[in-house]
N, C-alpha and C. Protein backbone atom coordinates (compact mmCIF):
# COMPACT_ATOMS: atom_id res chain seq x y z
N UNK A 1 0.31 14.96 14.66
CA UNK A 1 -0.12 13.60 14.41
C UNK A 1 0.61 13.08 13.17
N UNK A 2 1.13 11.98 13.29
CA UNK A 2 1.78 11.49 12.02
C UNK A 2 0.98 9.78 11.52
N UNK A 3 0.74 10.39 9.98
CA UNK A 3 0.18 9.33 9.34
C UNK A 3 0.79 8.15 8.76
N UNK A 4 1.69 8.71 7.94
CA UNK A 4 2.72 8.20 7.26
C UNK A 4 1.85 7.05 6.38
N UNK A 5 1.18 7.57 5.59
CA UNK A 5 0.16 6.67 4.42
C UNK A 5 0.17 7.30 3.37
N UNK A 6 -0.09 6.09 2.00
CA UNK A 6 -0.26 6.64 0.94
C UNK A 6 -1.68 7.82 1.25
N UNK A 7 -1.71 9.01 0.26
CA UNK A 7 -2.67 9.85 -0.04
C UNK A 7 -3.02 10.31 -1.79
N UNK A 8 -4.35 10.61 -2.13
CA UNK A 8 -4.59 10.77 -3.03
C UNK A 8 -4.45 12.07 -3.40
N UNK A 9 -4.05 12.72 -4.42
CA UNK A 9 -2.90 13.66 -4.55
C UNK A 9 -3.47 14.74 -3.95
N UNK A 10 -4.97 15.01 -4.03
CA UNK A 10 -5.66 16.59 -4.20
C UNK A 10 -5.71 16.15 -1.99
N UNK A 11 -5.40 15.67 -1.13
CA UNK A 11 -5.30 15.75 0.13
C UNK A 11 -4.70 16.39 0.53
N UNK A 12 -3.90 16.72 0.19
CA UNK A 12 -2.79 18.11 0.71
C UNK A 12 -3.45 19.27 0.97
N UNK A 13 -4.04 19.37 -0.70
CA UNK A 13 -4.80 21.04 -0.49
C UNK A 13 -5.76 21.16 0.02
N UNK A 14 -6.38 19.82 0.14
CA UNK A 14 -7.88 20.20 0.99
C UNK A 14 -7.17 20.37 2.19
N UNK A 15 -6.57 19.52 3.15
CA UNK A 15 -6.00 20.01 4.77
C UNK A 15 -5.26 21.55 4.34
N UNK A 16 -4.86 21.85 3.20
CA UNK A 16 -4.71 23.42 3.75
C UNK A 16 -5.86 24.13 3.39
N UNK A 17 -6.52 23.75 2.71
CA UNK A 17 -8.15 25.00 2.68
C UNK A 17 -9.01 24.69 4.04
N UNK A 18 -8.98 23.79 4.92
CA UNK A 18 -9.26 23.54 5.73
C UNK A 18 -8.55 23.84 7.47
N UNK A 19 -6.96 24.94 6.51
CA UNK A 19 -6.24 25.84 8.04
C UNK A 19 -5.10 24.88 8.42
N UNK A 20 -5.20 23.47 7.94
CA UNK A 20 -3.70 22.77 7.78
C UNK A 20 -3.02 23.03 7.49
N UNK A 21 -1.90 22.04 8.07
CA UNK A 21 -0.65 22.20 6.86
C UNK A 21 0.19 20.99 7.50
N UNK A 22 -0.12 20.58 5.65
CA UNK A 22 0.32 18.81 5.50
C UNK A 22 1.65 18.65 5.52
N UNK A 23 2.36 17.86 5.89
CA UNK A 23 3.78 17.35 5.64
C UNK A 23 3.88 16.59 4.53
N UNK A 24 4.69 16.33 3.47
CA UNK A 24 4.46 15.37 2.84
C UNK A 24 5.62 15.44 1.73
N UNK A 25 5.87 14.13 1.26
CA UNK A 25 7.01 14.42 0.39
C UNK A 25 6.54 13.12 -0.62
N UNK A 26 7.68 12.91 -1.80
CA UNK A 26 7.47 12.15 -2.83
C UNK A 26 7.84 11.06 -2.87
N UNK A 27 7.46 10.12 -2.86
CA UNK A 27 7.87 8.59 -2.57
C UNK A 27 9.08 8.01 -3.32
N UNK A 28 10.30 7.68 -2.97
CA UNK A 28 10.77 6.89 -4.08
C UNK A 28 10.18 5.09 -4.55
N UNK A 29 10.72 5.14 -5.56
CA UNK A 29 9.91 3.60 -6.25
C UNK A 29 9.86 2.70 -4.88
N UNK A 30 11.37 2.30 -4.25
CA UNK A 30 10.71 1.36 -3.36
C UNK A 30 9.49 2.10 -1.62
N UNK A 31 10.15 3.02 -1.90
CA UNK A 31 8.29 3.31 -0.64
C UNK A 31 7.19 3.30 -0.84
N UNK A 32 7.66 3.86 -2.65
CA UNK A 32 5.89 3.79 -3.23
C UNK A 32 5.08 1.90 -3.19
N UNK A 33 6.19 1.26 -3.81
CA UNK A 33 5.54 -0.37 -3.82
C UNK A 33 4.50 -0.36 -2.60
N UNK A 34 6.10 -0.47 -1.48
CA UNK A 34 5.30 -0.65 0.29
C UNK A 34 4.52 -0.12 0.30
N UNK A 35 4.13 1.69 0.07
CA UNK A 35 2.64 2.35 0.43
C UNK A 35 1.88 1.53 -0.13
N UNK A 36 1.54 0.98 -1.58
CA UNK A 36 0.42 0.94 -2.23
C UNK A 36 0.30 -0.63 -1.67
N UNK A 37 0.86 -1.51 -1.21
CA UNK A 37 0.72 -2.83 -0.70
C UNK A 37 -0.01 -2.31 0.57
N UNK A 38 0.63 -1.47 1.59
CA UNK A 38 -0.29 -1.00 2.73
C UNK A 38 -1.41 -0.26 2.43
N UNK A 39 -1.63 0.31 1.42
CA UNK A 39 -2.87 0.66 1.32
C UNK A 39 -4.32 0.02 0.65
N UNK A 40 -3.39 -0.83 -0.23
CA UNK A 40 -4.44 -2.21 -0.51
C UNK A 40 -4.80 -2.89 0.62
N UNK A 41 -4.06 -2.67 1.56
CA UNK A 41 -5.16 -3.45 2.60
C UNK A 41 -5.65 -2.66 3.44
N UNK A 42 -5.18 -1.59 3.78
CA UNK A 42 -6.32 -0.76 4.00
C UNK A 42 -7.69 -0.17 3.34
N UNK A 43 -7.31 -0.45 2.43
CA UNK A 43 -8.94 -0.38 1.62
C UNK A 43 -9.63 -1.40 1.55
N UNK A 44 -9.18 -2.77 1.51
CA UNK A 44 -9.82 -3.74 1.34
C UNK A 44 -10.32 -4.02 3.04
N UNK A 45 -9.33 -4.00 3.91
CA UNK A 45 -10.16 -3.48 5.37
C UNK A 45 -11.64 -3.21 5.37
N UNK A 46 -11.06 -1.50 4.82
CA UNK A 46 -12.36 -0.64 5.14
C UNK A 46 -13.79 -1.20 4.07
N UNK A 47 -13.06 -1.66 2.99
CA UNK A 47 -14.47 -2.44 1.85
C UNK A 47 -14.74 -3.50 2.90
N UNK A 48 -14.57 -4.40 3.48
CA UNK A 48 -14.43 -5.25 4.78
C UNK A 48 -16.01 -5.39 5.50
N UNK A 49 -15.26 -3.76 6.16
CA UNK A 49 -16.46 -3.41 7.16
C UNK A 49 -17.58 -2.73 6.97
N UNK A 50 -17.27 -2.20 5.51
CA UNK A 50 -18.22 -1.47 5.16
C UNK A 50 -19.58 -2.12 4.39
N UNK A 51 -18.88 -2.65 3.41
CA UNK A 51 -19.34 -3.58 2.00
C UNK A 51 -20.29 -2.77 1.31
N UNK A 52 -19.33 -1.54 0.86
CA UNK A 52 -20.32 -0.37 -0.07
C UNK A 52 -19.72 -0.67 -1.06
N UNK A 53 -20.44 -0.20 -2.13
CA UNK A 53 -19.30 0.18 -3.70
C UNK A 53 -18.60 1.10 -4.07
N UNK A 54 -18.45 2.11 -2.72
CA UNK A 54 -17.50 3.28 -2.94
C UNK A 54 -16.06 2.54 -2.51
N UNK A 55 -16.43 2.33 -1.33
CA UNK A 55 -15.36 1.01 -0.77
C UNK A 55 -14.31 0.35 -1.72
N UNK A 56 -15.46 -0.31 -2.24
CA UNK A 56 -14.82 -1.01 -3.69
C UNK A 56 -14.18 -0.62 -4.64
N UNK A 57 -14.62 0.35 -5.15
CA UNK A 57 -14.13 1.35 -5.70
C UNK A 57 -12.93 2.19 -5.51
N UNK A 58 -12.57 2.52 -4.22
CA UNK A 58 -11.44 2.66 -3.50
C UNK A 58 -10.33 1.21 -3.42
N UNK A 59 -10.68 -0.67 -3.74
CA UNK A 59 -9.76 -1.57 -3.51
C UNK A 59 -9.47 -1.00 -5.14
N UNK A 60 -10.36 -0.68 -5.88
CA UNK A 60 -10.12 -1.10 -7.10
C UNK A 60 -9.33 0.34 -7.71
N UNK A 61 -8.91 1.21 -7.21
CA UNK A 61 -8.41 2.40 -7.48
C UNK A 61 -6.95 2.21 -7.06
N UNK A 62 -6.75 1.14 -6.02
CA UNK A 62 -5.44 0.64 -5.65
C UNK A 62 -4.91 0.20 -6.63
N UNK A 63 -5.81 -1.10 -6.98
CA UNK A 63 -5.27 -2.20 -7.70
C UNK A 63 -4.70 -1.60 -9.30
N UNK A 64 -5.45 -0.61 -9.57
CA UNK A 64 -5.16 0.10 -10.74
C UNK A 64 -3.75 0.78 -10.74
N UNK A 65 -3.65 1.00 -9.74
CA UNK A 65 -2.02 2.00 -8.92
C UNK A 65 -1.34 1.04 -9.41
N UNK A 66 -1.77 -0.22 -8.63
CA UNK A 66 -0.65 -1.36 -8.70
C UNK A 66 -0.53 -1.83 -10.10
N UNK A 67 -1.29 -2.20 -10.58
CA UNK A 67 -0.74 -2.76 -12.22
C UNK A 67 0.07 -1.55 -13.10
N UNK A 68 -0.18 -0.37 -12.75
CA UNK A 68 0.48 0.96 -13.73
C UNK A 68 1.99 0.72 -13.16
N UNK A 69 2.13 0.72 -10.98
CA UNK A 69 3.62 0.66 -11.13
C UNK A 69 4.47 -0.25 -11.38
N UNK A 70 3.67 -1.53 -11.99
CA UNK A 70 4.21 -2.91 -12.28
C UNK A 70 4.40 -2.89 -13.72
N UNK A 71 3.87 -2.15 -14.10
CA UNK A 71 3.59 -2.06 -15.84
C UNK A 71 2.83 -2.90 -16.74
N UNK A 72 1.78 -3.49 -15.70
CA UNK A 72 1.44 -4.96 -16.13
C UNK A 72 -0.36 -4.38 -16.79
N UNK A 73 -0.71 -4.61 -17.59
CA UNK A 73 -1.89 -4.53 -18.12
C UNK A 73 -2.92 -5.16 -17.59
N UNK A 74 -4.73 -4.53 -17.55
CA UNK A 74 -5.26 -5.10 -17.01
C UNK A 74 -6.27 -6.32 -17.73
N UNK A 75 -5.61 -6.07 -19.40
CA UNK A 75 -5.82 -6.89 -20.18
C UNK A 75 -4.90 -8.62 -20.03
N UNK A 76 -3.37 -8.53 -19.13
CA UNK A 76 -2.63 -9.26 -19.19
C UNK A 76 -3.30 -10.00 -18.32
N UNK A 77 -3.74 -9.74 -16.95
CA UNK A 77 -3.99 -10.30 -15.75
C UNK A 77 -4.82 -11.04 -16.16
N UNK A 78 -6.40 -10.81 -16.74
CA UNK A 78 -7.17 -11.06 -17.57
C UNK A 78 -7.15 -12.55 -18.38
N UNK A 79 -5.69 -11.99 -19.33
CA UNK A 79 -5.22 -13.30 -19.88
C UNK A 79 -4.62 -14.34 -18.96
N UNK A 80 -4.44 -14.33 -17.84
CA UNK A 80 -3.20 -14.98 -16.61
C UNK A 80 -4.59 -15.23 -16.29
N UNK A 81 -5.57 -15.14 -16.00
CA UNK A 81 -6.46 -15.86 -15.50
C UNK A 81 -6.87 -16.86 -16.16
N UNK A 82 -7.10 -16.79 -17.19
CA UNK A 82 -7.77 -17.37 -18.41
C UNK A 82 -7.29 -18.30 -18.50
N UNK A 83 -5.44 -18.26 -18.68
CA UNK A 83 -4.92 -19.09 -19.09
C UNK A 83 -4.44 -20.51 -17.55
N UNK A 84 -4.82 -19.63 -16.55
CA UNK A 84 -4.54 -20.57 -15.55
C UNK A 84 -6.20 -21.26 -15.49
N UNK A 85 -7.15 -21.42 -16.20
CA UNK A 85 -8.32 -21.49 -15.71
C UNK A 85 -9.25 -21.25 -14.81
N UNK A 86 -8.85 -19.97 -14.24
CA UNK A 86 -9.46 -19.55 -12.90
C UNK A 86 -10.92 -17.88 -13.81
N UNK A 87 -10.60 -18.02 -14.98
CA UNK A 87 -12.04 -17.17 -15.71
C UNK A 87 -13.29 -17.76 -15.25
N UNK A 88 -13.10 -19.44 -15.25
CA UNK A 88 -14.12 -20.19 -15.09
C UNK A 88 -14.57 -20.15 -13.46
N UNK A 89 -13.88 -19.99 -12.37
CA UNK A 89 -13.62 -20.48 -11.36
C UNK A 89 -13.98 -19.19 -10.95
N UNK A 90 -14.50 -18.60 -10.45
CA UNK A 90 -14.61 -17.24 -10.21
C UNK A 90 -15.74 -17.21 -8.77
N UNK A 91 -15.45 -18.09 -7.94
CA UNK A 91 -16.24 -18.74 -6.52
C UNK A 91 -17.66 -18.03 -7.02
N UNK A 92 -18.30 -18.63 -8.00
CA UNK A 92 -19.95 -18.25 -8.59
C UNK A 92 -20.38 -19.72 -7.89
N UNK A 93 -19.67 -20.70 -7.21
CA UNK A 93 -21.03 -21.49 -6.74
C UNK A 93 -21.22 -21.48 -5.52
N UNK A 94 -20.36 -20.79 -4.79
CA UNK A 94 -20.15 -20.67 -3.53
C UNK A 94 -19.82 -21.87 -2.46
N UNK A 95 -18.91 -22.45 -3.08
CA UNK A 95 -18.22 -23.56 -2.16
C UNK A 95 -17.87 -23.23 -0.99
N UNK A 96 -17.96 -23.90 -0.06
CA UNK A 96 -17.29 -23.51 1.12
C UNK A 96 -16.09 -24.72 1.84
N UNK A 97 -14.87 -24.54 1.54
CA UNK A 97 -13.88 -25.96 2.01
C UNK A 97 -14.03 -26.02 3.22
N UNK A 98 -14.79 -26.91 4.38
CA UNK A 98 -14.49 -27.65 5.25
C UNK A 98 -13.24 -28.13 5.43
N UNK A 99 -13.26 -29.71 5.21
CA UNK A 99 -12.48 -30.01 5.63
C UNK A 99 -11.96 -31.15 3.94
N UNK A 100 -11.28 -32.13 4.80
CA UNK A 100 -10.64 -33.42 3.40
C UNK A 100 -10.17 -34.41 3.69
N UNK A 101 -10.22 -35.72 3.59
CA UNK A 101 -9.80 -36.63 3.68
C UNK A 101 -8.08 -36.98 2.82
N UNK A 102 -7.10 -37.68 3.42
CA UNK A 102 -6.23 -37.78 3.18
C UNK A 102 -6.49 -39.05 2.23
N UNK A 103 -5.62 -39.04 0.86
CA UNK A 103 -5.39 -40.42 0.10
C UNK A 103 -4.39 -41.43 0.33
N UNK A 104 -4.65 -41.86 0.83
CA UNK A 104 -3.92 -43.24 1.42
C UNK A 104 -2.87 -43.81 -0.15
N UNK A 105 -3.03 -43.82 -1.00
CA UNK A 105 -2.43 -44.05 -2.28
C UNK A 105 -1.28 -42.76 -2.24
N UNK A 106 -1.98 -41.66 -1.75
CA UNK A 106 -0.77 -40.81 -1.96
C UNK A 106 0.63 -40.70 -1.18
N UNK A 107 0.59 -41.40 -0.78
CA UNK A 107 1.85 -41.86 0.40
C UNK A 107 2.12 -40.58 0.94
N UNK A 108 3.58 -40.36 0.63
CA UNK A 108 4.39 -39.11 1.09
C UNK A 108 4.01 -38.11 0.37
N UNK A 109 3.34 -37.67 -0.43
CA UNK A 109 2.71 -37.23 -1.12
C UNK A 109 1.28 -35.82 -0.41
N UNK A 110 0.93 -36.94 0.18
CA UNK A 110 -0.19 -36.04 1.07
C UNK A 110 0.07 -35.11 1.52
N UNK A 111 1.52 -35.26 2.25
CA UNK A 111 1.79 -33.89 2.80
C UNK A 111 2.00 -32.61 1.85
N UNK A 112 1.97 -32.87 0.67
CA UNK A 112 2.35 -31.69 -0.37
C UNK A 112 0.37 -30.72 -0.72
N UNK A 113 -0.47 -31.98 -0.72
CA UNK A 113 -1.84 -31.92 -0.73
C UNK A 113 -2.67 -31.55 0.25
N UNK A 114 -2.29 -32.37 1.42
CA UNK A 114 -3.41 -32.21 2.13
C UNK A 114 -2.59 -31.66 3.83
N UNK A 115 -1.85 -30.37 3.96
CA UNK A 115 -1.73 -29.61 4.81
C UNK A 115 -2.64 -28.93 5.60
């Protein structure tokens, strides 16, 4: 059977204490990106269907992958929110977008808005 997915390191040895025997090799930088992009959504999938906090815990074990191989801090993102004003915005009122009326003032314009 071939998986061909990111794995968390100690998986190997459990399929061999378990009479396996894993295939597996070391990612270079660009396979690793692709794995951890495919596996962010496979976790966020499975948080999906599940809606546990282990789940979660598993998007958020990604996302941690991802800022270390980006080099990006999770203090920076933080600030990138802040500074785009989305700290405030954090869907706490639970809007739901329907739909929108087009502005007639906005001429050619609309189409940049209201797609």
């Amino acid at each position: 059977m071939k998986y061909n997915k990111l794995v968390r390191d100690k998986i190997p040895e459990h399929i061999k204490q378990k009479g396996g025997e894993p295939i597996t090799h070391i990612a270079d930088e660009k396979e690793y990106w692709q794995k951890l992009k495919e596996k962010l959504l496979e976790e966020t999938t499975e948080f999906i269907e599940a809606e546990s906090p282990e789940e979660m815990a598993d998007v958020f074990e990604v996302i941690i992958a991802i800022l270390e191989n980006k080099n990006w801090s999770f203090d920076k993102i933080i600030e990138l929110q802040e500074k785009n004003g989305q700290s405030e915005a954090l869907l706490k009122n639970v809007l739901y977008w329907t739909n929108h009326r087009k502005n007639p003032s906005l001429g050619f314009f609309n189409s940049f808005f209201y797609n």
